[in-house]
PDB file of N, CA and C in Angstrom:
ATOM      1  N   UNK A   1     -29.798 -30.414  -4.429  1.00  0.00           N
ATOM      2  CA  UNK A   1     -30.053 -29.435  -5.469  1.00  0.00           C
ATOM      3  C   UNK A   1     -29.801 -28.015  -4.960  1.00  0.00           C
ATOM      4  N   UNK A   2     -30.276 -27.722  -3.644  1.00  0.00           N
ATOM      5  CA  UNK A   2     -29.863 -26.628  -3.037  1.00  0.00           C
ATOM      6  C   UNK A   2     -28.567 -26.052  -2.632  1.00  0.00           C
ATOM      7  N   UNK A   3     -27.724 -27.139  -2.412  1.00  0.00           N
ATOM      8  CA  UNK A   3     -26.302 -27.055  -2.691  1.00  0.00           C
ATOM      9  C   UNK A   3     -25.519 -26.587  -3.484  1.00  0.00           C
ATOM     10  N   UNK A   4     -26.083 -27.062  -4.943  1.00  0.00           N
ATOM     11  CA  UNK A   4     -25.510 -26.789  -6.233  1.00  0.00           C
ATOM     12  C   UNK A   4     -25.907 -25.103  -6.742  1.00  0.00           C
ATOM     13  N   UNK A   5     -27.320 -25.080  -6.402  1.00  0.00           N
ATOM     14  CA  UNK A   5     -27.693 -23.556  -6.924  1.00  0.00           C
ATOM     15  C   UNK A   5     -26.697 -22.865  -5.504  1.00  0.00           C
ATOM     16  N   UNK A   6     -26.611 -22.853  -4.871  1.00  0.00           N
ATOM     17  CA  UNK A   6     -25.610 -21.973  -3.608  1.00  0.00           C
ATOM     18  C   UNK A   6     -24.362 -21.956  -3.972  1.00  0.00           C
ATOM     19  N   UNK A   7     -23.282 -22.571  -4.512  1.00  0.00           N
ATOM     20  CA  UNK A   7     -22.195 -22.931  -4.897  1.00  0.00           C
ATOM     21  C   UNK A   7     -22.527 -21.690  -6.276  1.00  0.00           C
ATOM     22  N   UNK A   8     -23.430 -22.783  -7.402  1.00  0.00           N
ATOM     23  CA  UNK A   8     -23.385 -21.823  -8.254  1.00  0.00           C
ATOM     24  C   UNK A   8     -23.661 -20.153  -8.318  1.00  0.00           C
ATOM     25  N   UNK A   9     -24.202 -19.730  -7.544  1.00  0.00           N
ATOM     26  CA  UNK A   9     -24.563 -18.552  -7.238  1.00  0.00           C
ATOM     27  C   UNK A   9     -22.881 -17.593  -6.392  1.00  0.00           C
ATOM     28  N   UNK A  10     -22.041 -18.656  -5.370  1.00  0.00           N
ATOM     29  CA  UNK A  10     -20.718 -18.568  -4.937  1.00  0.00           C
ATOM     30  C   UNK A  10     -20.143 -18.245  -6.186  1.00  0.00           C
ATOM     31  N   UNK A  11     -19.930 -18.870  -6.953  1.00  0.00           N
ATOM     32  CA  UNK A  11     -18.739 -18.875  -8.201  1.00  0.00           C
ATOM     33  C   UNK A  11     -19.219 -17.572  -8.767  1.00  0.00           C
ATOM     34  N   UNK A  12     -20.271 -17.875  -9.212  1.00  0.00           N
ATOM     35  CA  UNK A  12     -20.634 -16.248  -9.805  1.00  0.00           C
ATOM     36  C   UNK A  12     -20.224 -14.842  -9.218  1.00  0.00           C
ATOM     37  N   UNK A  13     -20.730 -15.002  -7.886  1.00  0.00           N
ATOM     38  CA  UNK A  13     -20.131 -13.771  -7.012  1.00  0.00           C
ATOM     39  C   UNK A  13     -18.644 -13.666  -7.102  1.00  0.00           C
ATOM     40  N   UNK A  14     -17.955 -15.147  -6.856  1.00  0.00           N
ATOM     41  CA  UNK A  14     -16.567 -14.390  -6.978  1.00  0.00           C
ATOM     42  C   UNK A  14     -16.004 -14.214  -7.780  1.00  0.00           C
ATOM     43  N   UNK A  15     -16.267 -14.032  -8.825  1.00  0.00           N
ATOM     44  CA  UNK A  15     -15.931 -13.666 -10.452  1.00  0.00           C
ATOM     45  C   UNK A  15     -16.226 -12.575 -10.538  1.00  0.00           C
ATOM     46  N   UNK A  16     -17.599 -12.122 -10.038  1.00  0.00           N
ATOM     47  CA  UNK A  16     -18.004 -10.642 -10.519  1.00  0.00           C
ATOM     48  C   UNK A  16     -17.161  -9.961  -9.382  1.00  0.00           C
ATOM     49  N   UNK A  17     -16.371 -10.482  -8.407  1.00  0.00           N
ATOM     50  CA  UNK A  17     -16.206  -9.343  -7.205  1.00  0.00           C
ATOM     51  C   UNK A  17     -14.680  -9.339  -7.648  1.00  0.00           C
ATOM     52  N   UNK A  18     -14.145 -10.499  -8.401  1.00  0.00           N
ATOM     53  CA  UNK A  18     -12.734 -10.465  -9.107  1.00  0.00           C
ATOM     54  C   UNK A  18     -12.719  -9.346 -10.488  1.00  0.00           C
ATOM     55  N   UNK A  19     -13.710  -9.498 -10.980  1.00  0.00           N
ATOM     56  CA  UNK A  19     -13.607  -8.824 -12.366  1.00  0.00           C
ATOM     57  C   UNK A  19     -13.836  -7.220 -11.569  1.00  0.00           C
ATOM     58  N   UNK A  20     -14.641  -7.000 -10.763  1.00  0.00           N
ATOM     59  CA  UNK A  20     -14.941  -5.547 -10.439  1.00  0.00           C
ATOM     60  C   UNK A  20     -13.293  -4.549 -10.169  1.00  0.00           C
ATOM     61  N   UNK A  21     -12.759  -5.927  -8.919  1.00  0.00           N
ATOM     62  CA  UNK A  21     -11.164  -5.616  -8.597  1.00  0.00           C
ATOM     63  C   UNK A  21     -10.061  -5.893  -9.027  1.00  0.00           C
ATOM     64  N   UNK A  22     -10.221  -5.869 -10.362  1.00  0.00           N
ATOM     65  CA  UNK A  22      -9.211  -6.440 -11.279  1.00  0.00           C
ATOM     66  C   UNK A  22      -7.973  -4.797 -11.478  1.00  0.00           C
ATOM     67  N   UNK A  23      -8.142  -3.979 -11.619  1.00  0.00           N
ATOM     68  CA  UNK A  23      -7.647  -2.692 -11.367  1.00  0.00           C
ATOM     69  C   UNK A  23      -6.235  -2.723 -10.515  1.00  0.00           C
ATOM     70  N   UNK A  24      -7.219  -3.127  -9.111  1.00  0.00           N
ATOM     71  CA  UNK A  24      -6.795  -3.067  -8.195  1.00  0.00           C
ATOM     72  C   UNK A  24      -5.362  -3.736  -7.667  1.00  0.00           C
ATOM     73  N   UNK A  25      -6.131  -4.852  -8.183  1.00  0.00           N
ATOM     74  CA  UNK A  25      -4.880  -5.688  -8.150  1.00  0.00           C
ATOM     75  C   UNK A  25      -3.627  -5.760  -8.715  1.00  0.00           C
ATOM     76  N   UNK A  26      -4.030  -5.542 -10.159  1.00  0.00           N
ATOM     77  CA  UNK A  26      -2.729  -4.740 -11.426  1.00  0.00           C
ATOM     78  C   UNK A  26      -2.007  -3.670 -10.121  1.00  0.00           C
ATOM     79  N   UNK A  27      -2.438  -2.718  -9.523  1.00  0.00           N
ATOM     80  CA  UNK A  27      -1.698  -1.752  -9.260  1.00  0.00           C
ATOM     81  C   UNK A  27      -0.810  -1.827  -8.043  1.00  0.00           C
ATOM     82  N   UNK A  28      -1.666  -2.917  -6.968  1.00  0.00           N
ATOM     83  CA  UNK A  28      -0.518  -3.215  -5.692  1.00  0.00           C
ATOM     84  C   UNK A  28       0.275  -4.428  -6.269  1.00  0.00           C
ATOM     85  N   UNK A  29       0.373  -5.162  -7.677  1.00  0.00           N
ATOM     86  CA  UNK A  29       1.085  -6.231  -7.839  1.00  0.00           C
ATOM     87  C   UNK A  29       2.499  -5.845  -7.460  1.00  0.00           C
ATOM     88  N   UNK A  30       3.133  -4.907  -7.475  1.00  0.00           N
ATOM     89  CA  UNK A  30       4.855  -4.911  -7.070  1.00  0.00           C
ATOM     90  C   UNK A  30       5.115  -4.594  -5.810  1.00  0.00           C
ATOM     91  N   UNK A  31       4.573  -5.148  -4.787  1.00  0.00           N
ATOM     92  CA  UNK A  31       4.923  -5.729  -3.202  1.00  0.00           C
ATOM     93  C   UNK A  31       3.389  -5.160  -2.532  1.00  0.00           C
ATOM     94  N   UNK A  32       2.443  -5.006  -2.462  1.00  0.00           N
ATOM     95  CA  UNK A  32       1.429  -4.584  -1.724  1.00  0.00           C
ATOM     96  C   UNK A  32       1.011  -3.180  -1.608  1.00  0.00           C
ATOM     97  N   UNK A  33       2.285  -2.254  -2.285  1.00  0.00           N
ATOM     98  CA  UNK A  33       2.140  -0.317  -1.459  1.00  0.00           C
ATOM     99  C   UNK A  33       1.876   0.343  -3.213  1.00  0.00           C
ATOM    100  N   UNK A  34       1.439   0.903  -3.109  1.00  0.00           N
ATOM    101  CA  UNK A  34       1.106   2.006  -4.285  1.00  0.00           C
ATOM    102  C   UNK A  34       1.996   2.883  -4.748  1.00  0.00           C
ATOM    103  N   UNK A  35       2.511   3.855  -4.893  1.00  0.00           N
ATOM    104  CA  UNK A  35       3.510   4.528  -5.074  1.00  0.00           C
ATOM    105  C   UNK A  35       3.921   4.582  -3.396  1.00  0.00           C
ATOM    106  N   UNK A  36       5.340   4.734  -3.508  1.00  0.00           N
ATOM    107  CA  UNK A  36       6.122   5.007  -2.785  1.00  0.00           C
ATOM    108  C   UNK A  36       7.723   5.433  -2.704  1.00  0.00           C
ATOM    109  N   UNK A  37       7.589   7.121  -2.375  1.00  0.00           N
ATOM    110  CA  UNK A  37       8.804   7.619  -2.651  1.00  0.00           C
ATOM    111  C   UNK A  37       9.757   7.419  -1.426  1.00  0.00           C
ATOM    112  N   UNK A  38      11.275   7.840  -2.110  1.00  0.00           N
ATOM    113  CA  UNK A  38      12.355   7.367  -1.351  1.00  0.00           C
ATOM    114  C   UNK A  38      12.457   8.360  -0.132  1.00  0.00           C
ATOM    115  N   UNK A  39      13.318   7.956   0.653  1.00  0.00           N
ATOM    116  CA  UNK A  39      13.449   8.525   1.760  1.00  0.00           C
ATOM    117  C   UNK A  39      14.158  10.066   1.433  1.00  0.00           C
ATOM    118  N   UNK A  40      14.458  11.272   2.052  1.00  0.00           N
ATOM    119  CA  UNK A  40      15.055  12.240   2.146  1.00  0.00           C
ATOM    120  C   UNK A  40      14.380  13.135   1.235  1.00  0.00           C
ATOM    121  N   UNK A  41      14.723  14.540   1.824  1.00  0.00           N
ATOM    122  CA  UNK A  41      14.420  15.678   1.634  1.00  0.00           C
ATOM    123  C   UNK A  41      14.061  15.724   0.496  1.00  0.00           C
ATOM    124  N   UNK A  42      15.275  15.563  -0.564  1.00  0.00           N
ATOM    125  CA  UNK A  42      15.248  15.893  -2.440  1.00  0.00           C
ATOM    126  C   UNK A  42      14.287  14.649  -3.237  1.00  0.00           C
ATOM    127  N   UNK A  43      13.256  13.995  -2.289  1.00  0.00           N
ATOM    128  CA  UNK A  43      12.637  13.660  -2.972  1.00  0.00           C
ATOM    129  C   UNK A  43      11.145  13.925  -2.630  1.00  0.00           C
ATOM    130  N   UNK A  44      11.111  14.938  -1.588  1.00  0.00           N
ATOM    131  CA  UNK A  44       9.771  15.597  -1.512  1.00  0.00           C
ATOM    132  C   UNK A  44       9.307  16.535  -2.736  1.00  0.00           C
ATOM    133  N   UNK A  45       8.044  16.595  -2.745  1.00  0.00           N
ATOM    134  CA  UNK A  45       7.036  17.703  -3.766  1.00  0.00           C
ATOM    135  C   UNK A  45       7.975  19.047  -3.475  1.00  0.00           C
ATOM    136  N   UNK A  46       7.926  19.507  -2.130  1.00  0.00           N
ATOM    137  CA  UNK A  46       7.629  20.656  -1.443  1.00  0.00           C
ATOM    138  C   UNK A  46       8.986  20.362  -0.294  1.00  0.00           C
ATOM    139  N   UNK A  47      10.084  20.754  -0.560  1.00  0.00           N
ATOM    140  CA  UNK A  47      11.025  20.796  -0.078  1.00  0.00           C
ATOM    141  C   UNK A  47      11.038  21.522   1.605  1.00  0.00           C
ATOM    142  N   UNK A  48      11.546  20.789   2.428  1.00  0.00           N
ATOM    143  CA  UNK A  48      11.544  21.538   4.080  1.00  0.00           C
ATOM    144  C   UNK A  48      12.202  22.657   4.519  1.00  0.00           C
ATOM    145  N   UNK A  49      12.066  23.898   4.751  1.00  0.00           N
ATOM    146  CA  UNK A  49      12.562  25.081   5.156  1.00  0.00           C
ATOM    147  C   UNK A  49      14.320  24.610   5.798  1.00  0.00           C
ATOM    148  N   UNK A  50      14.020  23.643   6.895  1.00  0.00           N
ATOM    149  CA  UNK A  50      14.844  22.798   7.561  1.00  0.00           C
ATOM    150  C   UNK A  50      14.982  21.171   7.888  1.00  0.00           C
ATOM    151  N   UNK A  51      16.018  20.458   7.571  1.00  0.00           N
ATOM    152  CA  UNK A  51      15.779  18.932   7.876  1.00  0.00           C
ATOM    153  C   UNK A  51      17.306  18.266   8.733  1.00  0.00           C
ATOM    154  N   UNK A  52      16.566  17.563   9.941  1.00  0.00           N
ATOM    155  CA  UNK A  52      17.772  18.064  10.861  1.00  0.00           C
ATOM    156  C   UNK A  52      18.280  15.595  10.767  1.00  0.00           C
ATOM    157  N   UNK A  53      19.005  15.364  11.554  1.00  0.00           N
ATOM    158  CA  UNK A  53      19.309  14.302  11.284  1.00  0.00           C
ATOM    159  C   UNK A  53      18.289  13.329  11.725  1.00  0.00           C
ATOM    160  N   UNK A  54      17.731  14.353  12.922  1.00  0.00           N
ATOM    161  CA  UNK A  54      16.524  13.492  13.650  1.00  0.00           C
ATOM    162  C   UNK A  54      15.315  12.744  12.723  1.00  0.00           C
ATOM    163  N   UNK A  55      14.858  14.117  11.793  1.00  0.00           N
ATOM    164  CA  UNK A  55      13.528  14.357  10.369  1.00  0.00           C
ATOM    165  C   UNK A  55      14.251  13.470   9.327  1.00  0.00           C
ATOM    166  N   UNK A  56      15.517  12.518   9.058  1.00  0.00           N
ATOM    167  CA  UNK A  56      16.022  12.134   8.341  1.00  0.00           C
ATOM    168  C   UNK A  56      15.750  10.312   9.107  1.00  0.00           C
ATOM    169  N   UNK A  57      15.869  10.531   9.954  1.00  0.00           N
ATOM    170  CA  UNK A  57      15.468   9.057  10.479  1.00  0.00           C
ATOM    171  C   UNK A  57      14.042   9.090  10.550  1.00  0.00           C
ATOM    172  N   UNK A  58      13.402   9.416  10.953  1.00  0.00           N
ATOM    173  CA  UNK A  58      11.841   9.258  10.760  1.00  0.00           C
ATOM    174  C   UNK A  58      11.247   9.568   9.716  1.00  0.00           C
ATOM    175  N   UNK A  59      11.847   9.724   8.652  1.00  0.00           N
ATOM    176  CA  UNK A  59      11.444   9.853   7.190  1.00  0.00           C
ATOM    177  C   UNK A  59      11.802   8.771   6.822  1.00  0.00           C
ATOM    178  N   UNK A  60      13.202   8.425   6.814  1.00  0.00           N
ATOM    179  CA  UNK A  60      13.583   6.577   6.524  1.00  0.00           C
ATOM    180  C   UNK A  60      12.897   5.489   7.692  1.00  0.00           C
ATOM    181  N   UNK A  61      12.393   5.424   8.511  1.00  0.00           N
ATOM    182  CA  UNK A  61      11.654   4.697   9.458  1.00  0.00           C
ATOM    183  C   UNK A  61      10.302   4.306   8.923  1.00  0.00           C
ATOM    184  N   UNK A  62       9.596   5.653   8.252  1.00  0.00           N
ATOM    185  CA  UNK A  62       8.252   5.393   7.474  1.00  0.00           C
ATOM    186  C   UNK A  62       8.598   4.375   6.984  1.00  0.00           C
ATOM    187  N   UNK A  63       6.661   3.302   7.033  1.00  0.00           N
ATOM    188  CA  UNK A  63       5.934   3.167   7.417  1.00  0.00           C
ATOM    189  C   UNK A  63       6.099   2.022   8.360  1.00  0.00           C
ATOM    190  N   UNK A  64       7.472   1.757   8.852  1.00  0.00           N
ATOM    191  CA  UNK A  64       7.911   1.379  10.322  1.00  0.00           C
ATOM    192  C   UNK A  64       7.026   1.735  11.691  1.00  0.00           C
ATOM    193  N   UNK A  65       6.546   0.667  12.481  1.00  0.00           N
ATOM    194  CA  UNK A  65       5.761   1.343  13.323  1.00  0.00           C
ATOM    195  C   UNK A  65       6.736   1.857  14.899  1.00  0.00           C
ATOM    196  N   UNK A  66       7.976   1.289  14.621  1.00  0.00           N
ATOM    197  CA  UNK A  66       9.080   1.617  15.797  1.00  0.00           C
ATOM    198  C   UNK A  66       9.858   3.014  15.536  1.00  0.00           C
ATOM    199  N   UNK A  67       9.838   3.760  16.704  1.00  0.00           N
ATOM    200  CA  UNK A  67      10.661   4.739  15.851  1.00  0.00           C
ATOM    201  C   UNK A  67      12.561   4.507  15.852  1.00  0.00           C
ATOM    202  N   UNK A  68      13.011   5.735  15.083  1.00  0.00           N
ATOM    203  CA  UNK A  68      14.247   5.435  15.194  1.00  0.00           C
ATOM    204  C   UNK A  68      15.583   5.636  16.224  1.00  0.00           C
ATOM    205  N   UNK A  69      16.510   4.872  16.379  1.00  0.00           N
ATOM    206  CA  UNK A  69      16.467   4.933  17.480  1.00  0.00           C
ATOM    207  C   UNK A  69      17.655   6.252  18.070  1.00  0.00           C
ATOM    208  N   UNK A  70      17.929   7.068  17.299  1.00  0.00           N
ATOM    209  CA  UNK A  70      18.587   8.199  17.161  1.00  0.00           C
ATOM    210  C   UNK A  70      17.943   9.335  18.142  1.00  0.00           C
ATOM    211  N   UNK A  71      17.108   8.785  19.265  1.00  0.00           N
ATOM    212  CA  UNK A  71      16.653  10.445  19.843  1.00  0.00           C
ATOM    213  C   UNK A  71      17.361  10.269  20.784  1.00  0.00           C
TER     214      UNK A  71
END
């Protein structure tokens, strides 16, 4: 009997912890990342004074944890 109320009490929780993160999930459904803009300069907010070929590979490298191999 103690089994059944524990289980039932399981199911419940993960329903309410599904319904809470239901949001969430809608929003990483198209590969795991949230917004994510393209690589290079003309697609920053706030454009760079200067962007040299080096700032062009480590902008396309993001969120790569190797850097690129251009230095």
């Amino acid at each position: 009997m103690g089994l059944i109320k524990l289980a039932a009490a399981g199911a419940v929780g993960y329903a309410l912890y599904k319904y809470a993160n239901r949001d969430k999930e809608e929003a990483t459904a198209g590969g795991g990342f949230g917004h994510v803009r393209d690589a290079g300069p003309e697609s920053m907010t706030t454009k760079p004074p200067r962007w040299s070929k080096t700032d062009e590979a480590i902008d396309e490298s993001f969120p790569a944890s190797d850097p690129p191999s251009s230095y």
